[in-house]
N, C-alpha and C. Protein backbone atom coordinates (compact mmCIF):
# COMPACT_ATOMS: atom_id res chain seq x y z
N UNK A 1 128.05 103.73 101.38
CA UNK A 1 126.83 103.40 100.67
C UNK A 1 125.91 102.63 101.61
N UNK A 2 124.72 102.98 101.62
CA UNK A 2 123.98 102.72 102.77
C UNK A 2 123.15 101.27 101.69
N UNK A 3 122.73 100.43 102.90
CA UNK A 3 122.46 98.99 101.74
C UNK A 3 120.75 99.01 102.20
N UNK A 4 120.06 98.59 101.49
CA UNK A 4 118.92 98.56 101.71
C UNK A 4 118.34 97.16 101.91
N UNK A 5 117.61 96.33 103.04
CA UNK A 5 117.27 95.64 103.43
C UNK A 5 115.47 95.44 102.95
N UNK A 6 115.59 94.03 102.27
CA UNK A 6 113.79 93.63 101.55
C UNK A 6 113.34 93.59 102.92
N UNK A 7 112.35 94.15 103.04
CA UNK A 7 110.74 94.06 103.98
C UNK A 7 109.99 93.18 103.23
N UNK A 8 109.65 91.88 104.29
CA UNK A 8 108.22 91.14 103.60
C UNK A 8 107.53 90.73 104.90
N UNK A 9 106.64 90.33 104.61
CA UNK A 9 105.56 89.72 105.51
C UNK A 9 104.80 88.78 105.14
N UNK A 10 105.08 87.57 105.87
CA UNK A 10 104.73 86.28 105.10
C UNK A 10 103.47 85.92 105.98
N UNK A 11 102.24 85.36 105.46
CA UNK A 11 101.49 84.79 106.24
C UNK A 11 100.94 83.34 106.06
N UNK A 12 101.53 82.63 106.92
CA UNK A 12 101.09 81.23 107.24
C UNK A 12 99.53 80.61 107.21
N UNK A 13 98.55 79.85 106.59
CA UNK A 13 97.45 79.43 107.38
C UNK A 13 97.56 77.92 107.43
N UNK A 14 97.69 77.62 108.23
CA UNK A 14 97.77 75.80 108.30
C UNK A 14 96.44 75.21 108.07
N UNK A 15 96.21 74.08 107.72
CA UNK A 15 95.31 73.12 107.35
C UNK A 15 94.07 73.50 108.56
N UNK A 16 94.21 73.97 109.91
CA UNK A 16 93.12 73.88 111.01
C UNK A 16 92.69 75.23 110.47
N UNK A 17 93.24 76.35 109.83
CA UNK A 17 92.97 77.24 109.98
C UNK A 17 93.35 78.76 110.81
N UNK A 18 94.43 78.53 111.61
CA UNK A 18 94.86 79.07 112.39
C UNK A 18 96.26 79.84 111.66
N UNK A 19 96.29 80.89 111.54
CA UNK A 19 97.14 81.44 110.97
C UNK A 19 98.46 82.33 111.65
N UNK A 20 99.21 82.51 111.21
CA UNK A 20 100.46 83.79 112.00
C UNK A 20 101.01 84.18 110.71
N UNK A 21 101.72 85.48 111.12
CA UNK A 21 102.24 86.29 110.41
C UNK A 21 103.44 87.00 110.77
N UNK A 22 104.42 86.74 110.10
CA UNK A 22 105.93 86.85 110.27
C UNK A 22 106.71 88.02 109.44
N UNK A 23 107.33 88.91 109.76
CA UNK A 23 107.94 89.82 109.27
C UNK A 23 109.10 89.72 109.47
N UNK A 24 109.86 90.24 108.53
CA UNK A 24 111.23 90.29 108.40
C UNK A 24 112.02 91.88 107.73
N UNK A 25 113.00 91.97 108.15
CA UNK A 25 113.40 93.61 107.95
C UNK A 25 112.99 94.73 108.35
N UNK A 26 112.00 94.70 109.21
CA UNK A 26 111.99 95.64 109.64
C UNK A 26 112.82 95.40 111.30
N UNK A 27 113.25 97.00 111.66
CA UNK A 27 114.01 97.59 112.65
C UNK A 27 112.40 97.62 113.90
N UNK A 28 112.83 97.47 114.83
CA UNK A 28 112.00 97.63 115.90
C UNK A 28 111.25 97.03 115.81
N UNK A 29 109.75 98.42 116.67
CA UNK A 29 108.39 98.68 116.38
C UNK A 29 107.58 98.81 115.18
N UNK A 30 108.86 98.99 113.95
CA UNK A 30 108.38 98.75 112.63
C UNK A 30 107.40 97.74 112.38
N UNK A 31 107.63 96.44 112.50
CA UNK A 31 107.15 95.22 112.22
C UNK A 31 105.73 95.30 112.95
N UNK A 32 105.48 96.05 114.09
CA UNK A 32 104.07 95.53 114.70
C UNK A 32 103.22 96.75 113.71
N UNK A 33 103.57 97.64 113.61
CA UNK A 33 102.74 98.71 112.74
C UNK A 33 102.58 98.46 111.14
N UNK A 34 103.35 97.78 111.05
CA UNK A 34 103.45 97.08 109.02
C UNK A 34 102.41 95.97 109.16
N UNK A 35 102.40 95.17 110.61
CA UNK A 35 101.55 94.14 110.50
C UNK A 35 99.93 93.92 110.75
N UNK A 36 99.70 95.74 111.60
CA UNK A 36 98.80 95.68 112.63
C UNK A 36 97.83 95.57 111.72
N UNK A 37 97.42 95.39 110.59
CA UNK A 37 96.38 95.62 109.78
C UNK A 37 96.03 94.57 109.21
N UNK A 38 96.64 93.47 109.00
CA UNK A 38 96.97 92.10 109.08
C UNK A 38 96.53 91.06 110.04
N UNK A 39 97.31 91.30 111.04
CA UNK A 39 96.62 91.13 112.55
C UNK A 39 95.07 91.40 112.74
N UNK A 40 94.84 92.63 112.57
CA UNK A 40 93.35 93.20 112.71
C UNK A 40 92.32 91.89 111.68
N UNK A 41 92.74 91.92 110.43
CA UNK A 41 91.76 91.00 109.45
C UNK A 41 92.25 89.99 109.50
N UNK A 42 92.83 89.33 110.46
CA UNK A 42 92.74 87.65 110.80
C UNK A 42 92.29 87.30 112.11
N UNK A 43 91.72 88.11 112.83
CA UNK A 43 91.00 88.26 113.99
C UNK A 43 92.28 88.58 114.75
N UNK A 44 91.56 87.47 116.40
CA UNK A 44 92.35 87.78 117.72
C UNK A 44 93.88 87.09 117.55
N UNK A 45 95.06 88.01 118.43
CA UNK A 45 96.58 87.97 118.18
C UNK A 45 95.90 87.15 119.60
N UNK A 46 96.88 85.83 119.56
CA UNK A 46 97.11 85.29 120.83
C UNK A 46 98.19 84.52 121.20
N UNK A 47 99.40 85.17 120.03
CA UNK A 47 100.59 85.40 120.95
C UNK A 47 101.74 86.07 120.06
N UNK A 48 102.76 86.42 120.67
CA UNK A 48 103.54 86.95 119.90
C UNK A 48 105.21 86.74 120.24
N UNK A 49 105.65 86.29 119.53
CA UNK A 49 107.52 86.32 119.11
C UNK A 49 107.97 87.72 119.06
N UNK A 50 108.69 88.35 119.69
CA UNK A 50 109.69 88.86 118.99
C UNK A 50 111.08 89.12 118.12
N UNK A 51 111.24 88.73 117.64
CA UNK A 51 112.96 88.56 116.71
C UNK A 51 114.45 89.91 117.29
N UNK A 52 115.09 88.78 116.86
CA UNK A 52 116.29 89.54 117.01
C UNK A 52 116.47 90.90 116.55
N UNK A 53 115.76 91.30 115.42
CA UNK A 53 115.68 92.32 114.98
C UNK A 53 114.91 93.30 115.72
N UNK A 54 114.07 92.85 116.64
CA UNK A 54 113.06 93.64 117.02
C UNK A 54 114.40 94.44 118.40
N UNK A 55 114.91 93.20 118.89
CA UNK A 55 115.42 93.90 120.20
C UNK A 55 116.96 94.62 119.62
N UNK A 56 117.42 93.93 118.45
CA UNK A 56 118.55 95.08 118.00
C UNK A 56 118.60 96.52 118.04
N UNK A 57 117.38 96.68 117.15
CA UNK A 57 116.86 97.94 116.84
C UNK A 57 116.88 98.99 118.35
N UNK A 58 115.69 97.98 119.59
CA UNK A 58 116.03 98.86 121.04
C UNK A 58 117.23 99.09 121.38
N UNK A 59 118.35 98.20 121.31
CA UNK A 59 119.31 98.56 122.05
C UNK A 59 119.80 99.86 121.13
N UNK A 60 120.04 99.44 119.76
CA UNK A 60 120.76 100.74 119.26
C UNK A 60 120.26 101.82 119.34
N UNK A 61 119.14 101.93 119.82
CA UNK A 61 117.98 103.06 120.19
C UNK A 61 118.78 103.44 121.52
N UNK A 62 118.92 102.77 122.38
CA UNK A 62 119.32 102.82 123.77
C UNK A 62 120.61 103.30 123.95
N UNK A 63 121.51 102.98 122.90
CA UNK A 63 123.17 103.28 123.25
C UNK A 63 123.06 104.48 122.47
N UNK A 64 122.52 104.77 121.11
CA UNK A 64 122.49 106.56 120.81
C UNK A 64 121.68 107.41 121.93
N UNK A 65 121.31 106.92 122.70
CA UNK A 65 120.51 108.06 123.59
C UNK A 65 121.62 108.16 124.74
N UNK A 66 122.34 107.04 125.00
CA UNK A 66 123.35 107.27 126.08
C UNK A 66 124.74 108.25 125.84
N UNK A 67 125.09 107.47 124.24
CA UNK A 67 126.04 108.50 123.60
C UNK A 67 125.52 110.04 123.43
N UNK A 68 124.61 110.15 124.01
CA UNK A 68 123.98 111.57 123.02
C UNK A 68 124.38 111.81 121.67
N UNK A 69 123.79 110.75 120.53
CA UNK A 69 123.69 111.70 119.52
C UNK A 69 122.30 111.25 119.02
């Protein structure tokens, strides 16, 4: 039984005004394309984290391409 993992995206604005936006559950490159629209209507990205999840996702990307399947 395959388990299904909540996707959210939380966005922060602190008291100065300066905001970020944090995702969770998604696999990869998921997270920058769920967010990019987000990103876009809070202006300029000027910096970025990646999570554990983000680089999980590559490797298991990386070891099915080595296994060939």
């Amino acid at each position: 039984m395959k388990t299904t993992t909540l996707k959210t995206i939380e966005i922060i604005v602190s008291p100065s005004g300066e905001s970020s936006v944090e995702t969770k559950g998604f696999n990869g490159s998921e997270c920058r394309e769920a967010s990019r629209f987000l990103e876009s209507a809070l202006g300029r990205v000027t910096s970025e984290s990646l999570t554990a999840e983000f680089h999980e996702a590559r490797t298991q990307q990386h070891n099915n391409l080595e296994q060939g399947t």
